[in-house]
N, C-alpha and C. Protein backbone atom coordinates (compact mmCIF):
# COMPACT_ATOMS: atom_id res chain seq x y z
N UNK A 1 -37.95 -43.93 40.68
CA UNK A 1 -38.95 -43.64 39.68
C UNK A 1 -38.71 -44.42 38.40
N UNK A 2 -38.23 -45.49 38.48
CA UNK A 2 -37.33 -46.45 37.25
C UNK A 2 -38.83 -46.78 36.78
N UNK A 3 -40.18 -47.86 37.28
CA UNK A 3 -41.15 -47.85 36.73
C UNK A 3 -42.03 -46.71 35.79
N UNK A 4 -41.66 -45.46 36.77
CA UNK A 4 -42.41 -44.42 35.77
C UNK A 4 -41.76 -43.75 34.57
N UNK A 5 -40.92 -44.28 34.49
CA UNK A 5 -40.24 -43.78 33.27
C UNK A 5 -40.89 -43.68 31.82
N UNK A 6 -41.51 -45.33 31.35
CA UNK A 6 -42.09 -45.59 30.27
C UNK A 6 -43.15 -44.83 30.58
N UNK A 7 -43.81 -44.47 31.50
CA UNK A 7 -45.34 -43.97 31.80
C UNK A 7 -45.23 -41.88 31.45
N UNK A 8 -44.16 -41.79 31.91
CA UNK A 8 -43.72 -40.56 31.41
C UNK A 8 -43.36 -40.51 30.09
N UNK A 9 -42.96 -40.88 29.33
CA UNK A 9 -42.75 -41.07 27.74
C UNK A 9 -43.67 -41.14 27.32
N UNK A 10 -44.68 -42.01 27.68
CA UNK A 10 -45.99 -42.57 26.47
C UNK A 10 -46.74 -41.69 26.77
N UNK A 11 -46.74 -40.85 27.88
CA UNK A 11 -47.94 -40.11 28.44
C UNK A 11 -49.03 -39.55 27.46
N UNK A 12 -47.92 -38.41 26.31
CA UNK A 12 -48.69 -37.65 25.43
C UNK A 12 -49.21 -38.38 24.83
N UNK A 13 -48.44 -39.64 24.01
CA UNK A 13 -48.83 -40.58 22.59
C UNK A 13 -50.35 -40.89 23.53
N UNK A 14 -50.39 -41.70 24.14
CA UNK A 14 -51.77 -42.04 24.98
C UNK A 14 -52.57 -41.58 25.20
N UNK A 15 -52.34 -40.14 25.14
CA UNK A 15 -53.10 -39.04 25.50
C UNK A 15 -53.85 -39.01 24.46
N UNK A 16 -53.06 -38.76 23.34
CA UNK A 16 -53.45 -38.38 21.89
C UNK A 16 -54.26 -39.72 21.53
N UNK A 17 -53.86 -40.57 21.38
CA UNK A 17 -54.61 -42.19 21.00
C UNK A 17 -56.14 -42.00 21.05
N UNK A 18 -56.89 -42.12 20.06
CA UNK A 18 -58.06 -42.59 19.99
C UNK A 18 -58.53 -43.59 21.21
N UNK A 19 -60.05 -43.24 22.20
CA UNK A 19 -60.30 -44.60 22.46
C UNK A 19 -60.47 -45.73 22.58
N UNK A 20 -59.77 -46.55 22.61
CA UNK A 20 -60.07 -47.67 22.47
C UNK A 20 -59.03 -48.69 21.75
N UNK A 21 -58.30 -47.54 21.64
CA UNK A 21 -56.48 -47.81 21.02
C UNK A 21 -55.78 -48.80 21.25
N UNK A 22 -54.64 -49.45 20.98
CA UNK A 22 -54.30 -50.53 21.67
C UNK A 22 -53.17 -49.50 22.69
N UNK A 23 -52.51 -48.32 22.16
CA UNK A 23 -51.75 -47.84 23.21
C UNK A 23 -52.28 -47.32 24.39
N UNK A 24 -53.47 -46.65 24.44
CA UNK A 24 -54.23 -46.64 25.49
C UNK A 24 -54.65 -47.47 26.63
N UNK A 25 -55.06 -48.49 25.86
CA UNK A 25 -55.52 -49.68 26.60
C UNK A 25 -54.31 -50.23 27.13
N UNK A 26 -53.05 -50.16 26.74
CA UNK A 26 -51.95 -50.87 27.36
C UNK A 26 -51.41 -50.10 28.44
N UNK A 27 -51.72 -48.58 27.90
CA UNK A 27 -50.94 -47.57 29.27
C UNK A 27 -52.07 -47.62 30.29
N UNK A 28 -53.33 -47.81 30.15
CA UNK A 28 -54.04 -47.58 31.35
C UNK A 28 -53.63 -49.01 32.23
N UNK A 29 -53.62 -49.86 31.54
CA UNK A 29 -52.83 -51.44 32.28
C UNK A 29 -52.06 -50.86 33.21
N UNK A 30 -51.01 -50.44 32.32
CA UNK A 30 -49.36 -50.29 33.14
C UNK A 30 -49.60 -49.45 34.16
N UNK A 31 -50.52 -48.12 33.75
CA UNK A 31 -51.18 -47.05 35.09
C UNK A 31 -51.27 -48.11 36.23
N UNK A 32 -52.09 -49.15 36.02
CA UNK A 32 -52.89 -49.79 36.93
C UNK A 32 -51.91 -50.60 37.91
N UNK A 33 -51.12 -50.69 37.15
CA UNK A 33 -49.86 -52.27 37.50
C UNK A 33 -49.44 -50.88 38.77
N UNK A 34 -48.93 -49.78 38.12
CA UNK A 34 -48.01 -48.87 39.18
C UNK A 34 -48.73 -48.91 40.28
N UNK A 35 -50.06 -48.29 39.97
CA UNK A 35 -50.48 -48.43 41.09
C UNK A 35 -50.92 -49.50 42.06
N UNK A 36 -50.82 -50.54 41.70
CA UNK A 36 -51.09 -51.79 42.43
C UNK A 36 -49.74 -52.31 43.10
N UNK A 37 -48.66 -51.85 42.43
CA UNK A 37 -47.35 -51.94 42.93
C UNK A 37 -47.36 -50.88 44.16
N UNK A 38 -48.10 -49.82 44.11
CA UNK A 38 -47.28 -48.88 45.03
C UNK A 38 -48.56 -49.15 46.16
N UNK A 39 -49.28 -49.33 46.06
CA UNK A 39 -50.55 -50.32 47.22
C UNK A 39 -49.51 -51.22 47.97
N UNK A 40 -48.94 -52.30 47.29
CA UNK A 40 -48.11 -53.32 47.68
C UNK A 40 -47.12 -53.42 48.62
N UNK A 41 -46.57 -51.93 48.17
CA UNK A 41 -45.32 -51.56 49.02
C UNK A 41 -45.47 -50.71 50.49
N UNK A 42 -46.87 -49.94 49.75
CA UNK A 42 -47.27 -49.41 51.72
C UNK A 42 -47.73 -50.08 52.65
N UNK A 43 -48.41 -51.30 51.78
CA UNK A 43 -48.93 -52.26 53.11
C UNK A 43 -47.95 -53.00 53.25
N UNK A 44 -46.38 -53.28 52.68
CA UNK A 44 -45.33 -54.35 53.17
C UNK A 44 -44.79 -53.37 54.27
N UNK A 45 -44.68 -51.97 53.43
CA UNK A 45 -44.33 -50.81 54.63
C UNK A 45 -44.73 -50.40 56.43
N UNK A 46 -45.87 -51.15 56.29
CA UNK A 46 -46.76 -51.03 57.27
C UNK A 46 -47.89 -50.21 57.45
N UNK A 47 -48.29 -49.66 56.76
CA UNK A 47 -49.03 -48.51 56.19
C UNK A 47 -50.24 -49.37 56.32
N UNK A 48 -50.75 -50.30 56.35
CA UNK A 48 -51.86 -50.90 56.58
C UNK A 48 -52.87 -50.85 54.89
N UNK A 49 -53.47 -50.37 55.15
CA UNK A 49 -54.67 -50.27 53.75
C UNK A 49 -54.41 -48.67 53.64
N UNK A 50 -53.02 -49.30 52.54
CA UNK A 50 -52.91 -47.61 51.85
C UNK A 50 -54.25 -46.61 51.34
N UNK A 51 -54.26 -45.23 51.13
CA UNK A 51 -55.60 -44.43 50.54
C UNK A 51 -55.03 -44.58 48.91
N UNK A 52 -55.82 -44.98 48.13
CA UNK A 52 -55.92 -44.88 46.69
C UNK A 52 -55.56 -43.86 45.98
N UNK A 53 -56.19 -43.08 47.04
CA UNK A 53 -56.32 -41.20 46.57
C UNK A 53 -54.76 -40.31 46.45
N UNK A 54 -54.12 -41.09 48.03
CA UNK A 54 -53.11 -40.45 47.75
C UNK A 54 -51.79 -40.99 46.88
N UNK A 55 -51.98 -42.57 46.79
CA UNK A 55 -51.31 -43.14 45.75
C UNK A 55 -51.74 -42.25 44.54
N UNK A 56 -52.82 -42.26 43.95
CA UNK A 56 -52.61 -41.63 42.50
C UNK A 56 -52.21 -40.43 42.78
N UNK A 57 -52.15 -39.23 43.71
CA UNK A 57 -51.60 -37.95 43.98
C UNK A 57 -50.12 -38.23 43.33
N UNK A 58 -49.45 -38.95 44.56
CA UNK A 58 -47.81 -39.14 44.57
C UNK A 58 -47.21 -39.93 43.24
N UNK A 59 -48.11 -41.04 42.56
CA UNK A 59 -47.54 -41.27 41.44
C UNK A 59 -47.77 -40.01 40.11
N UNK A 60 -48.73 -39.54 40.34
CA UNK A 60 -48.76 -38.32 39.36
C UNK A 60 -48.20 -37.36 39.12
N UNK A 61 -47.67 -36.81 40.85
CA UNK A 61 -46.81 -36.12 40.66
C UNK A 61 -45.57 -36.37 40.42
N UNK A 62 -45.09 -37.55 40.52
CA UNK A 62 -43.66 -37.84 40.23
C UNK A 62 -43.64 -38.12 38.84
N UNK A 63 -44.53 -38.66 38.12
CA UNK A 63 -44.67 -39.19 36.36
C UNK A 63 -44.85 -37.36 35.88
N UNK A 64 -45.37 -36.15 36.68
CA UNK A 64 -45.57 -35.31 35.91
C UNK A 64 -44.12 -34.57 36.19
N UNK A 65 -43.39 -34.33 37.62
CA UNK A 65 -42.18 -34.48 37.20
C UNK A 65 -40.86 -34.86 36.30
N UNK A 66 -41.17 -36.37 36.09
CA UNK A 66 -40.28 -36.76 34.99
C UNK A 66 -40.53 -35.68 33.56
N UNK A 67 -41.67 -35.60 33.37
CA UNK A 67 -42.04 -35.04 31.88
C UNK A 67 -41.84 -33.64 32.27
N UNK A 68 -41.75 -32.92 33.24
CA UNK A 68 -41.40 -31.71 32.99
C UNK A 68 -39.98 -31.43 32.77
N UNK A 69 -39.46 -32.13 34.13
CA UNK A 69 -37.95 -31.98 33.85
C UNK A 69 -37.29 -32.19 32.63
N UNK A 70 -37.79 -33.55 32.26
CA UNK A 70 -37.17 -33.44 30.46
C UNK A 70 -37.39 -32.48 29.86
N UNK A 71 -38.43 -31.76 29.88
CA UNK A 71 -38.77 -30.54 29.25
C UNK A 71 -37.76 -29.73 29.25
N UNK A 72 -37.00 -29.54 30.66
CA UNK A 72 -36.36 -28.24 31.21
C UNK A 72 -34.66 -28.87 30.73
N UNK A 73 -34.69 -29.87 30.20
CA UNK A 73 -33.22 -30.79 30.37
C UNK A 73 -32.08 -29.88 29.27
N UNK A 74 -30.93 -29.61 30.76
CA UNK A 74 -30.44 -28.82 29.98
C UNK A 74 -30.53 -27.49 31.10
N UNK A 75 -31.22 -27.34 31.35
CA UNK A 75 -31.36 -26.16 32.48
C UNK A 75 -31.49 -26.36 33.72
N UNK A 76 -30.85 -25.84 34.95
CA UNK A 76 -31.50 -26.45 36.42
C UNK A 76 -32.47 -26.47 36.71
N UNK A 77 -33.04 -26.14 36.42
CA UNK A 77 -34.34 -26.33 36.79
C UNK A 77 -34.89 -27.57 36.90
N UNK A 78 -34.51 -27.99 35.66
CA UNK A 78 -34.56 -29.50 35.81
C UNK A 78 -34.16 -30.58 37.30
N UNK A 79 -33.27 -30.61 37.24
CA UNK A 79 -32.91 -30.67 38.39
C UNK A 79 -33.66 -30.48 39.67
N UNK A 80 -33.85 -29.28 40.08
CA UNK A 80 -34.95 -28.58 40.66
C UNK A 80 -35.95 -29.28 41.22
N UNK A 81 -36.60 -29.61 39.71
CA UNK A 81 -38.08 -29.82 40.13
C UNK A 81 -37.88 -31.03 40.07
N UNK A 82 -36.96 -32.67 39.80
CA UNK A 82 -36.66 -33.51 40.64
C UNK A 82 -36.39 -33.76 41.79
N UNK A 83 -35.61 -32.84 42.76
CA UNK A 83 -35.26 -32.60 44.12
C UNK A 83 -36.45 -32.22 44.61
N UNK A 84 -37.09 -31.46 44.17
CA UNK A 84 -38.18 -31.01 45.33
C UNK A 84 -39.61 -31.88 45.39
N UNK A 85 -39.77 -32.51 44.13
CA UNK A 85 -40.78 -33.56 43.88
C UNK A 85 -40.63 -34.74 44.75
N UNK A 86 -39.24 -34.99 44.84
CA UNK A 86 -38.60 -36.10 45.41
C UNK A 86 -39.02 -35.84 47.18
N UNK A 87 -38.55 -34.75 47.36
CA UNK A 87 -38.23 -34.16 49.03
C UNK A 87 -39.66 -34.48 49.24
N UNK A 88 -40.42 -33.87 48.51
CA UNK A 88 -41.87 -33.98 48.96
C UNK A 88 -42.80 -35.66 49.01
N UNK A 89 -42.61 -36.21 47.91
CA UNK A 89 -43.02 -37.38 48.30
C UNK A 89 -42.58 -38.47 49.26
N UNK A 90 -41.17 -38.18 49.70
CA UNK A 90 -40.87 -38.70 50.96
C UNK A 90 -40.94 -37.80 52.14
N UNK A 91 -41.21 -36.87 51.84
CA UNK A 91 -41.34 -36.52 52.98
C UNK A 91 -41.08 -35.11 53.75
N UNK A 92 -39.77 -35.06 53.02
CA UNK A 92 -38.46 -34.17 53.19
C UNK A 92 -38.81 -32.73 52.83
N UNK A 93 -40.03 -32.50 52.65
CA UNK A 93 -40.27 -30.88 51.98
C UNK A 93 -40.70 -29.72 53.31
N UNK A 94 -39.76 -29.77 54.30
CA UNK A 94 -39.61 -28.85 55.16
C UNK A 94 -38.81 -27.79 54.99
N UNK A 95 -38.07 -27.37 53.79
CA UNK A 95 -37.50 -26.91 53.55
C UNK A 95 -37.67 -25.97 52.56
N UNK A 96 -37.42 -24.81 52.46
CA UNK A 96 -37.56 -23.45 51.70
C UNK A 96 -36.55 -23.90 50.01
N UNK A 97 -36.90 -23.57 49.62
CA UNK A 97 -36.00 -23.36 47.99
C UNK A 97 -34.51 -23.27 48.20
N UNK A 98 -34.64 -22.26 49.71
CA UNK A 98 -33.21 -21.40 49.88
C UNK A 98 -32.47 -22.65 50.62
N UNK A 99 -33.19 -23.72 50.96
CA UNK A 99 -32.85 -24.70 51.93
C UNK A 99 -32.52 -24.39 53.12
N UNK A 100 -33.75 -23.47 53.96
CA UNK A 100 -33.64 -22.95 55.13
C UNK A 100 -35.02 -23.99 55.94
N UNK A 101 -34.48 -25.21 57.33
CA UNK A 101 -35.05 -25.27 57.80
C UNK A 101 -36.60 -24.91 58.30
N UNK A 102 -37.71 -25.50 57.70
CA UNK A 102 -38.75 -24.62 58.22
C UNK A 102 -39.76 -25.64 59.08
N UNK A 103 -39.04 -26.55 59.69
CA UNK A 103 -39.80 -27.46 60.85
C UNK A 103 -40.10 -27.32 61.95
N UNK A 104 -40.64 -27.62 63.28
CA UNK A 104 -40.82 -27.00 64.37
C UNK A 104 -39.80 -27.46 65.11
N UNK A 105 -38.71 -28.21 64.63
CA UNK A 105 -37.67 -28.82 65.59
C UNK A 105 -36.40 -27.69 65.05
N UNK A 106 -36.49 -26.78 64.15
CA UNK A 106 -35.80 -25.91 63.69
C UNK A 106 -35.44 -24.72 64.54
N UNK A 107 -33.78 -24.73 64.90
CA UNK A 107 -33.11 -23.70 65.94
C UNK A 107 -32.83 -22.82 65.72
C-alpha cells in the first residue's frame, strides 16, 4: 500500500479544497495514476481486462484503511483493521476475527 499512502494523507485536505483547486486537481490525477497502475498489474497478472468497478472497491478500501488505522494508532485495533483489509483484498478473508477456519476445505 506504499502508493496509497500520500492518497491517504491528502484525502481530507482534497476533500475540503474548493473546486477547481490545484490540490484537488492533483489528487484526482494521482487517484487516476493508482488506478491505472492497478489495471496494469491485473492484466500483467493475467486477469485479462480487469473490472474498473472492482479496482476502485479494493483501492478504496485499502486508502480508507490506511486513514482509519492512523486514526486508531496506538490501539490494536489499528492493527486489526490492517490485517483484515489486507486478508480480504487478497483474498485471505475466510477466516473469523477468532481466526477460526471458515472455508469449505475446513476439517
Amino acid at each position: 500500500m506504499v502508493a496509497g499512502r500520500p492518497a491517504a494523507a491528502l484525502a481530507v485536505d482534497a476533500a475540503r479544497a474548493e473546486p477547481g483547486d490545484p490540490l484537488r486537481r492533483a489528487y484526482a490525477d494521482g487517484m487516476r495514476h493508482l488506478v491505472d497502475g492497478m489495471e496494469r498489474i491485473r492484466r500483467k497478472s493475467g486477469d485479462g481486462s480487469p473490472d474498473e468497478g472492482t479496482i476502485l472497491v479494493e483501492l478504496s478500501t485499502m486508502i480508507g484503511a490506511l486513514v482509519l488505522s492512523r486514526a486508531c494508532a496506538g490501539d490494536d485495533l489499528s492493527d486489526r483493521i490492517l490485517t483484515a483489509v489486507r486478508d480480504h483484498v487478497l483474498g485471505d478473508d475466510e477466516q473469523t476475527p477468532e481466526g477460526k477456519d471458515t472455508s469449505d476445505t475446513a476439517g
